[in-house]
Structure formats: structure tokens, C-alpha cells
C-alpha atoms as a PDB file:
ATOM      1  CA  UNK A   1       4.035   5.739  11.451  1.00  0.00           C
ATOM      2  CA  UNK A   2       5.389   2.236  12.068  1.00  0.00           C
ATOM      3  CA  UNK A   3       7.479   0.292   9.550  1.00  0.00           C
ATOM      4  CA  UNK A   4       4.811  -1.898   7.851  1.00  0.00           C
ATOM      5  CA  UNK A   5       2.966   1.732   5.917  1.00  0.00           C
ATOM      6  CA  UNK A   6       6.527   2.335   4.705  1.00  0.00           C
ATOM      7  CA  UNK A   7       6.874  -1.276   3.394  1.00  0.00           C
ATOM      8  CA  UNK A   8       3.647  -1.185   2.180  1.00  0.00           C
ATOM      9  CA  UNK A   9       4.019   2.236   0.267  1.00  0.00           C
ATOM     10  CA  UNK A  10       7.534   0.208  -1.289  1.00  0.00           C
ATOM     11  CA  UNK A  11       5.545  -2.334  -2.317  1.00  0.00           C
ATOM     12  CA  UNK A  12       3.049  -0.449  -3.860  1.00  0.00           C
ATOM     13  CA  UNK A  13       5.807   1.974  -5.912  1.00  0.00           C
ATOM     14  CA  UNK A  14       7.578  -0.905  -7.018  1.00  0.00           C
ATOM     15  CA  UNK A  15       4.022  -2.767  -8.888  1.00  0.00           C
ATOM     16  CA  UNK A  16       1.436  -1.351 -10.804  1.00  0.00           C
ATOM     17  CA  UNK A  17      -1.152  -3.033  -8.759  1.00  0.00           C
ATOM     18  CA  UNK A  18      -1.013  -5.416  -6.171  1.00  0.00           C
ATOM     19  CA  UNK A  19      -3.597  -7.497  -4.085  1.00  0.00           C
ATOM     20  CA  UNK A  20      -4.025  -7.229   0.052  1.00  0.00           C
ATOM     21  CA  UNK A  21      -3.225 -10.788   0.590  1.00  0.00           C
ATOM     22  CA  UNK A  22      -0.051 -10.207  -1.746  1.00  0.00           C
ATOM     23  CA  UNK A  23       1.314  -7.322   0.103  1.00  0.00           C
ATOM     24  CA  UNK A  24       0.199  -9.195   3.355  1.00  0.00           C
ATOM     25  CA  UNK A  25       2.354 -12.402   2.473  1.00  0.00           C
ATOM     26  CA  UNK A  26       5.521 -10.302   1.629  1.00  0.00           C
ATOM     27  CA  UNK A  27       5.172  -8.575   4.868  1.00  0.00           C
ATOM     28  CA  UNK A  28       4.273 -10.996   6.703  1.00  0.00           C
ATOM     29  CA  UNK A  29       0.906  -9.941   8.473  1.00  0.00           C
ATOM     30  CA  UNK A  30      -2.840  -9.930   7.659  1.00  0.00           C
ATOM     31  CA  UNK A  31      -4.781  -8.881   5.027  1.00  0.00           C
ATOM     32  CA  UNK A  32      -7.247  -6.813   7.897  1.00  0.00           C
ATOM     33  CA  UNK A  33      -3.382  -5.114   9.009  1.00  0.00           C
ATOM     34  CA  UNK A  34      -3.063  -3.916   5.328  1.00  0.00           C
ATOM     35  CA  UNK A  35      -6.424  -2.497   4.954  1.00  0.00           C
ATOM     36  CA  UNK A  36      -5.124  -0.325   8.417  1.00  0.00           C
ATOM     37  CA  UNK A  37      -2.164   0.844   6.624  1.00  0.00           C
ATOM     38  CA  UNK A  38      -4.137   1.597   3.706  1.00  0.00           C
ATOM     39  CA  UNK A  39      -6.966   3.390   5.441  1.00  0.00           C
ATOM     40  CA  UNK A  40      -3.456   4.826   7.324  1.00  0.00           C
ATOM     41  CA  UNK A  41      -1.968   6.045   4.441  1.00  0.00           C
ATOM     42  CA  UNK A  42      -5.058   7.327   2.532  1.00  0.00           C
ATOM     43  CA  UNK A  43      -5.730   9.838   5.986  1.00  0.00           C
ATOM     44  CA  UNK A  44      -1.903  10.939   5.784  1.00  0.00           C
ATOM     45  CA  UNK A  45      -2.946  12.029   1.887  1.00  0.00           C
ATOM     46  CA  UNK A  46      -1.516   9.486   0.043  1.00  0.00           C
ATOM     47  CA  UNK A  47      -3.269   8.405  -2.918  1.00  0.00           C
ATOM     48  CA  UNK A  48      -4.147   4.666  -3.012  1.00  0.00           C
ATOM     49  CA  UNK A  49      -6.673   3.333  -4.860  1.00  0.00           C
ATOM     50  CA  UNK A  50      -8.350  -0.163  -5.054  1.00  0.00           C
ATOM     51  CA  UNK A  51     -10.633  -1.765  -7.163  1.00  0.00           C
ATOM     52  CA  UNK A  52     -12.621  -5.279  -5.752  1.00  0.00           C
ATOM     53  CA  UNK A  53     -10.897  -8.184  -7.510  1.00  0.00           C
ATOM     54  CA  UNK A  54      -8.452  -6.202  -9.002  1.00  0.00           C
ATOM     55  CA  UNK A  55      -5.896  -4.802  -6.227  1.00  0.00           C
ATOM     56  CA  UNK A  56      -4.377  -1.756  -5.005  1.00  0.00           C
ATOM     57  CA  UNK A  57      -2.366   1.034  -6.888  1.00  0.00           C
ATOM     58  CA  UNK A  58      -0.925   4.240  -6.091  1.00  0.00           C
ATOM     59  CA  UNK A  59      -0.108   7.749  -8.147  1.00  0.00           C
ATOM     60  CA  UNK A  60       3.541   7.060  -8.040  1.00  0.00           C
ATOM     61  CA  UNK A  61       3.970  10.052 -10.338  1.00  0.00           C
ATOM     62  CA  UNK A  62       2.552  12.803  -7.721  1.00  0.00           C
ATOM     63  CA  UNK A  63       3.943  11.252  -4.364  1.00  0.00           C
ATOM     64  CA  UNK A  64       7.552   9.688  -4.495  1.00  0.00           C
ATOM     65  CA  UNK A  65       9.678   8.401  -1.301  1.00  0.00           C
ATOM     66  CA  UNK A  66      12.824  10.494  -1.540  1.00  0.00           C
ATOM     67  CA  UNK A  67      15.965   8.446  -1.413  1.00  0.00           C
END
């Protein structure tokens, strides 16, 4: 996994929810890169969720980044 999922998963731990082009701008990249990390991510098992209009949010309680 490149560096971008692991910012993205950051990102996503530190906000309750949080839009594409949000997470796009503070990584610097496109909004079509973060749906790949997403789609990524969800394959690897992590639970992301997204709601049209709304944004993005993960189950920070079952999967944590250890220190």
C-alpha cells in the first residue's frame, strides 16, 4: 500500500466525516485517486462508509492504526 491509503485512513480517524474533494485537497490529488484508496481500503477490510452529499466515515472504534 502506498502512502496516500495511510493518509487517507489519518484523515478519516481524525473527522467524523469528511468529503472526497476534502481529503483530496489535503493530500493533494484527485477526488477519482480517493475513491481508489477507498475502494483500496474497503478490499483490505477496512470499514468506510459514504453517504452521497454527506461524506465518508470510518468505524474508528473496531479498526485503530497502532502508534
Amino acid at each position: 500500500m502506498t502512502n496516500g491509503p495511510l493518509r487517507l485512513i489519518l484523515a478519516l480517524q481524525q473527522r467524523r466525516i469528511v468529503t472526497g474533494q476534502q481529503v483530496a485537497d489535503e493530500l493533494s490529488c484527485s477526488v477519482r485517486t480517493i475513491y481508489r484508496y477507498i475502494a483500496r481500503l474497503r478490499d483490505v477490510g477496512f470499514d468506510i462508509r459514504g453517504e452521497p452529499g454527506v461524506g465518508y466515515m470510518m468505524n474508528t472504534k473496531k479498526q485503530r492504526l497502532m502508534p
